[in-house]
C-alpha atoms as a PDB file:
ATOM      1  CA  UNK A   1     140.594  95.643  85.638  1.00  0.00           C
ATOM      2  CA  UNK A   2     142.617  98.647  84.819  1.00  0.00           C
ATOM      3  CA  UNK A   3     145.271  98.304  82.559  1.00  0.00           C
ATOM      4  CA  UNK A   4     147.111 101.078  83.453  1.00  0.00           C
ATOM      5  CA  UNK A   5     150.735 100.033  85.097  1.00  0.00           C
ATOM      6  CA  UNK A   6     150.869 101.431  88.445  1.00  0.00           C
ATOM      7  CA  UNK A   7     154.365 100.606  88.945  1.00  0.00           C
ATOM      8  CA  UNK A   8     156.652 102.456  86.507  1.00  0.00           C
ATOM      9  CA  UNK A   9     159.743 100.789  86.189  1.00  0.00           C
ATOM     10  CA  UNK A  10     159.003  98.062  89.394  1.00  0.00           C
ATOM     11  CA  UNK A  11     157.364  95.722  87.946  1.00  0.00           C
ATOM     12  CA  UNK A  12     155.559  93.775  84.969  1.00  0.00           C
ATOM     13  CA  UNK A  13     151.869  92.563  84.396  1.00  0.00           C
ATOM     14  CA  UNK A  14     152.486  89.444  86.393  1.00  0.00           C
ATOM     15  CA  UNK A  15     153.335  91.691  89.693  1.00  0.00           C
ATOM     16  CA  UNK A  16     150.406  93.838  88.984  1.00  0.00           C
ATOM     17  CA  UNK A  17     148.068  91.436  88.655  1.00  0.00           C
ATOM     18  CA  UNK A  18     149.628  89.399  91.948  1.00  0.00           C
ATOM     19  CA  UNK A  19     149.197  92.499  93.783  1.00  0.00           C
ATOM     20  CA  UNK A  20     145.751  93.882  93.171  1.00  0.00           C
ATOM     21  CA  UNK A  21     144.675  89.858  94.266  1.00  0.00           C
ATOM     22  CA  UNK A  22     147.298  90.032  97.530  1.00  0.00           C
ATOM     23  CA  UNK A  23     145.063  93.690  98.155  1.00  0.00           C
ATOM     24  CA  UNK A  24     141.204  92.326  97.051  1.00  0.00           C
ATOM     25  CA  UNK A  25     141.942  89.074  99.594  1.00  0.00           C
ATOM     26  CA  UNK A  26     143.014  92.019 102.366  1.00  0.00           C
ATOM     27  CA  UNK A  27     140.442  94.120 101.547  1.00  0.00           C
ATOM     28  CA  UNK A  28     137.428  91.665 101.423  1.00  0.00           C
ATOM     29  CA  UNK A  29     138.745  90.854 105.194  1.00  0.00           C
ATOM     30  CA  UNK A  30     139.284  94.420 106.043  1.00  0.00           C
ATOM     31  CA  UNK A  31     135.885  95.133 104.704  1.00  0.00           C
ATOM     32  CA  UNK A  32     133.339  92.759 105.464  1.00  0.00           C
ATOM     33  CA  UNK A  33     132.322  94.663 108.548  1.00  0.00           C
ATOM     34  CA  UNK A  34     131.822  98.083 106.515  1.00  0.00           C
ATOM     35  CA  UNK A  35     135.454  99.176 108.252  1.00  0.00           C
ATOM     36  CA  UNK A  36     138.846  98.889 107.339  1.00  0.00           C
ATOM     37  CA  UNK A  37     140.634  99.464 110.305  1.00  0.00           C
ATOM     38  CA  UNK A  38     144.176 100.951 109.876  1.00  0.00           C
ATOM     39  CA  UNK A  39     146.308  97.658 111.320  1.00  0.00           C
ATOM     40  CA  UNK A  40     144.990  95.817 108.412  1.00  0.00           C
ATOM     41  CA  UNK A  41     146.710  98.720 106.198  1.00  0.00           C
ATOM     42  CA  UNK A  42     149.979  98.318 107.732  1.00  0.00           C
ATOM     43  CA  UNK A  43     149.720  94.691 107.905  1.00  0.00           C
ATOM     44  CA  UNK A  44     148.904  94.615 104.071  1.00  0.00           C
ATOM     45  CA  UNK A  45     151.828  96.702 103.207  1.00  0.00           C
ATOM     46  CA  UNK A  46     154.281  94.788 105.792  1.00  0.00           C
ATOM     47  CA  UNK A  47     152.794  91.222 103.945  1.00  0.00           C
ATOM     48  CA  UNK A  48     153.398  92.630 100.641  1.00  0.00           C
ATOM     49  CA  UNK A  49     157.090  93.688 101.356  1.00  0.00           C
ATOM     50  CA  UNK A  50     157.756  90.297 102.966  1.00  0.00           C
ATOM     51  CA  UNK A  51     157.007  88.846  99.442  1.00  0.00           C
ATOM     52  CA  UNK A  52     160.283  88.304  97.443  1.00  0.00           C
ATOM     53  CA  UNK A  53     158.046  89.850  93.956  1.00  0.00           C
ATOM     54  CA  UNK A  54     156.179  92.853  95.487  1.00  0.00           C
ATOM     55  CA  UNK A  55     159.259  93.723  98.063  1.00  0.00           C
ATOM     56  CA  UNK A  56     160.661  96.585  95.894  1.00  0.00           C
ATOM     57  CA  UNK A  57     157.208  97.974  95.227  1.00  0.00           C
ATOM     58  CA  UNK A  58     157.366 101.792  97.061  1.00  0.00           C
ATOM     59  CA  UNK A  59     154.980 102.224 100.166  1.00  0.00           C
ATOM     60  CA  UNK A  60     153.028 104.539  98.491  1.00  0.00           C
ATOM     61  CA  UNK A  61     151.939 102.626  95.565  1.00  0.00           C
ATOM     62  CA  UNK A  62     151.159  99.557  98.435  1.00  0.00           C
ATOM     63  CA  UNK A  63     148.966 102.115 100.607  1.00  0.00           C
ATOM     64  CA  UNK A  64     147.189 103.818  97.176  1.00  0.00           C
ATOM     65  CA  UNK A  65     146.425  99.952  96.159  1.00  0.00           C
ATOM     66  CA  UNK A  66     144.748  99.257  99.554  1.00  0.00           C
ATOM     67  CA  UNK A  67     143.210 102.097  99.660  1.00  0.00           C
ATOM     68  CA  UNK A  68     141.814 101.900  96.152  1.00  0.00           C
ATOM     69  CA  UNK A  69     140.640  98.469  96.400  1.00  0.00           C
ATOM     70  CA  UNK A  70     139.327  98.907  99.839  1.00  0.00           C
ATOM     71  CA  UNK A  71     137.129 101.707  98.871  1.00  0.00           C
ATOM     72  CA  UNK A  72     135.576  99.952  96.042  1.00  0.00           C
ATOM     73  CA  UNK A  73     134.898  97.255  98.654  1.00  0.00           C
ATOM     74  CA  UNK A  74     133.404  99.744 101.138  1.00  0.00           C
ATOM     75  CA  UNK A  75     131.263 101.248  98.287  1.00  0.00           C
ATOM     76  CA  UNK A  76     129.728  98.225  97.038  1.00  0.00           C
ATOM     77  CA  UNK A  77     131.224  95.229  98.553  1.00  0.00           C
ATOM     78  CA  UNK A  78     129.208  92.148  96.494  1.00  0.00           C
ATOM     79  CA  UNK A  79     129.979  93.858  93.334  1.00  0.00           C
ATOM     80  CA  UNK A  80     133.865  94.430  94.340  1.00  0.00           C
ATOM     81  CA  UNK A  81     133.104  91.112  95.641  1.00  0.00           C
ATOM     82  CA  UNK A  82     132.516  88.897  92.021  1.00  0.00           C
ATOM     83  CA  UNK A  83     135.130  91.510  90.341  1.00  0.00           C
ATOM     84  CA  UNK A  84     138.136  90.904  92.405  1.00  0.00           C
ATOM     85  CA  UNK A  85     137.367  87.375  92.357  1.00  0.00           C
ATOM     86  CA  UNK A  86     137.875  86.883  88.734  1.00  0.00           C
ATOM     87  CA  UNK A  87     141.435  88.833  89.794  1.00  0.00           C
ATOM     88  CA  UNK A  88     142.237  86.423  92.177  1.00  0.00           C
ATOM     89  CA  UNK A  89     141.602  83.709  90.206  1.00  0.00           C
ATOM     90  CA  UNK A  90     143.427  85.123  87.246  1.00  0.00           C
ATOM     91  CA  UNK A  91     146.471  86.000  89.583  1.00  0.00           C
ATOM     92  CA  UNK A  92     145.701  81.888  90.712  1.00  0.00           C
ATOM     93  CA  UNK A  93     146.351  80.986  86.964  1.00  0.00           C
ATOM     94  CA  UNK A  94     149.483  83.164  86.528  1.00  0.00           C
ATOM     95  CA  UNK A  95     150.945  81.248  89.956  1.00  0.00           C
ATOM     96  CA  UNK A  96     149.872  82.501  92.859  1.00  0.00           C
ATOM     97  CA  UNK A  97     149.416  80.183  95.092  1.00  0.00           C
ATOM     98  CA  UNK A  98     146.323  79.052  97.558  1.00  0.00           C
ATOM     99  CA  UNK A  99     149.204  79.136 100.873  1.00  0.00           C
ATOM    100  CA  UNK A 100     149.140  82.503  99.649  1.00  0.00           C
ATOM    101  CA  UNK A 101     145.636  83.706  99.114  1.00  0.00           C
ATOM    102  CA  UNK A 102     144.729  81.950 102.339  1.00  0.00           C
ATOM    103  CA  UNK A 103     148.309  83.219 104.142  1.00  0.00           C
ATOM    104  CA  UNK A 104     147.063  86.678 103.384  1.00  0.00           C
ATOM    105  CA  UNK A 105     143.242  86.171 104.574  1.00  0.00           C
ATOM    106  CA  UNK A 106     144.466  84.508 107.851  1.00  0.00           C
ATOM    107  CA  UNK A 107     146.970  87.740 108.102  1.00  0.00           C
ATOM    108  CA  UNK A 108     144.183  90.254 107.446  1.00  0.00           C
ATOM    109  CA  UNK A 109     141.844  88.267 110.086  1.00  0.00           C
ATOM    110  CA  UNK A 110     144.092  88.799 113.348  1.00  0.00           C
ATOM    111  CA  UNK A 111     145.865  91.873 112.206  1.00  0.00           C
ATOM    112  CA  UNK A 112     143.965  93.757 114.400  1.00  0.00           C
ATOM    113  CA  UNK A 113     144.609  91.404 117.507  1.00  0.00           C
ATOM    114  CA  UNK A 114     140.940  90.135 117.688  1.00  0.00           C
ATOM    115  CA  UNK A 115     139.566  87.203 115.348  1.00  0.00           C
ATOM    116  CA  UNK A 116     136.534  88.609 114.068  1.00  0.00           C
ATOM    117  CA  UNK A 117     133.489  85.142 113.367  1.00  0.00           C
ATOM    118  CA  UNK A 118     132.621  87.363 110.471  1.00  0.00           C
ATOM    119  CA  UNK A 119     136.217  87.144 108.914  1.00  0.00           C
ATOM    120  CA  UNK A 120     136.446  84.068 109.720  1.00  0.00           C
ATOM    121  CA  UNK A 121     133.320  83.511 107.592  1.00  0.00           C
ATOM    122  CA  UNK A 122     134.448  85.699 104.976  1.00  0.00           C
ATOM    123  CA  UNK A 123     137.764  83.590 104.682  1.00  0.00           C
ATOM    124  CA  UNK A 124     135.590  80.090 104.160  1.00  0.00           C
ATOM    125  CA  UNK A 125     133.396  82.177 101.085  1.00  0.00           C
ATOM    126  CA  UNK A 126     137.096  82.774  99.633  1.00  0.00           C
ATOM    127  CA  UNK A 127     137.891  79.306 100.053  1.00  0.00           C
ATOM    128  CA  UNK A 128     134.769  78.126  98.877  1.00  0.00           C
ATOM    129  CA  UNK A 129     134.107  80.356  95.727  1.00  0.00           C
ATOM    130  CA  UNK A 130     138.289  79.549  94.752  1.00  0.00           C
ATOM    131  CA  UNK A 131     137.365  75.888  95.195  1.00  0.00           C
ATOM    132  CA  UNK A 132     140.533  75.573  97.495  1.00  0.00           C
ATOM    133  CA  UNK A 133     140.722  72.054  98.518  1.00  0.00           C
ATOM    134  CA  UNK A 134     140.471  71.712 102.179  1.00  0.00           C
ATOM    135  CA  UNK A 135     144.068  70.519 102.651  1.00  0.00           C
ATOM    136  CA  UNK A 136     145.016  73.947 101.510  1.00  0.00           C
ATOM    137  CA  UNK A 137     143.773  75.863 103.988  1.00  0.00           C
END
């Protein structure tokens, strides 16, 4: 994971490392079909500025994170795959919690008005490799 603070003066390590997991659990959605489609975009940017840490983060730092992380997902998604896990689970540590790993997975699934068995899918992997209890789904 790069080091390097994206974010000037908006935010600290903690916000960095809760967004880059809020944008690999979007992008491992938004990807899974070898597509991100551009609702799941907005929707990732409209889901980060409805959280109360990332709200003051500017648009186009939320679009260049998507877009970042997305690509590395559309380049090689298995190996963006194990990396981004070890982000969400780090960001998991720090406090973020499953409501809203699984929040932004169930977000990413209808943002483009269908509900996609492959998301779906992709969502229970999530679950499954985070060893989510059931309940918190």
């Amino acid at each position: 994971m790069a080091t390097d603070n994206l974010f000037g003066d908006f935010a600290n390590s903690w916000t960095e490392l809760h967004l880059n997991a809020l944008a690999a659990v979007f992008a491992m959605i938004a990807c899974c079909d070898h597509d991100a489609h551009p609702a799941e975009r907005a929707r990732f940017i409209e889901t980060a500025h409805n959280n109360p840490l990332l709200r003051n983060i500017p648009f186009e730092v939320l679009a260049d994170k998507f877009a970042s992380v997305s690509f590395e997902f559309l380049r090689d998604y298995e190996g963006a795959w194990k990396k981004y896990l070890s982000v969400i689970e780090d960001a998991r540590r720090s406090g973020l919690s499953a409501d809203e790993v699984i929040n932004a997975a169930q977000i990413a699934i209808v943002s483009d008005n269908k509900v996609h068995p492959t998301e779906e899918a992709v969502l229970l992997k999530l679950v499954k490799d985070l060893s989510l209890q059931y309940k918190d789904v």
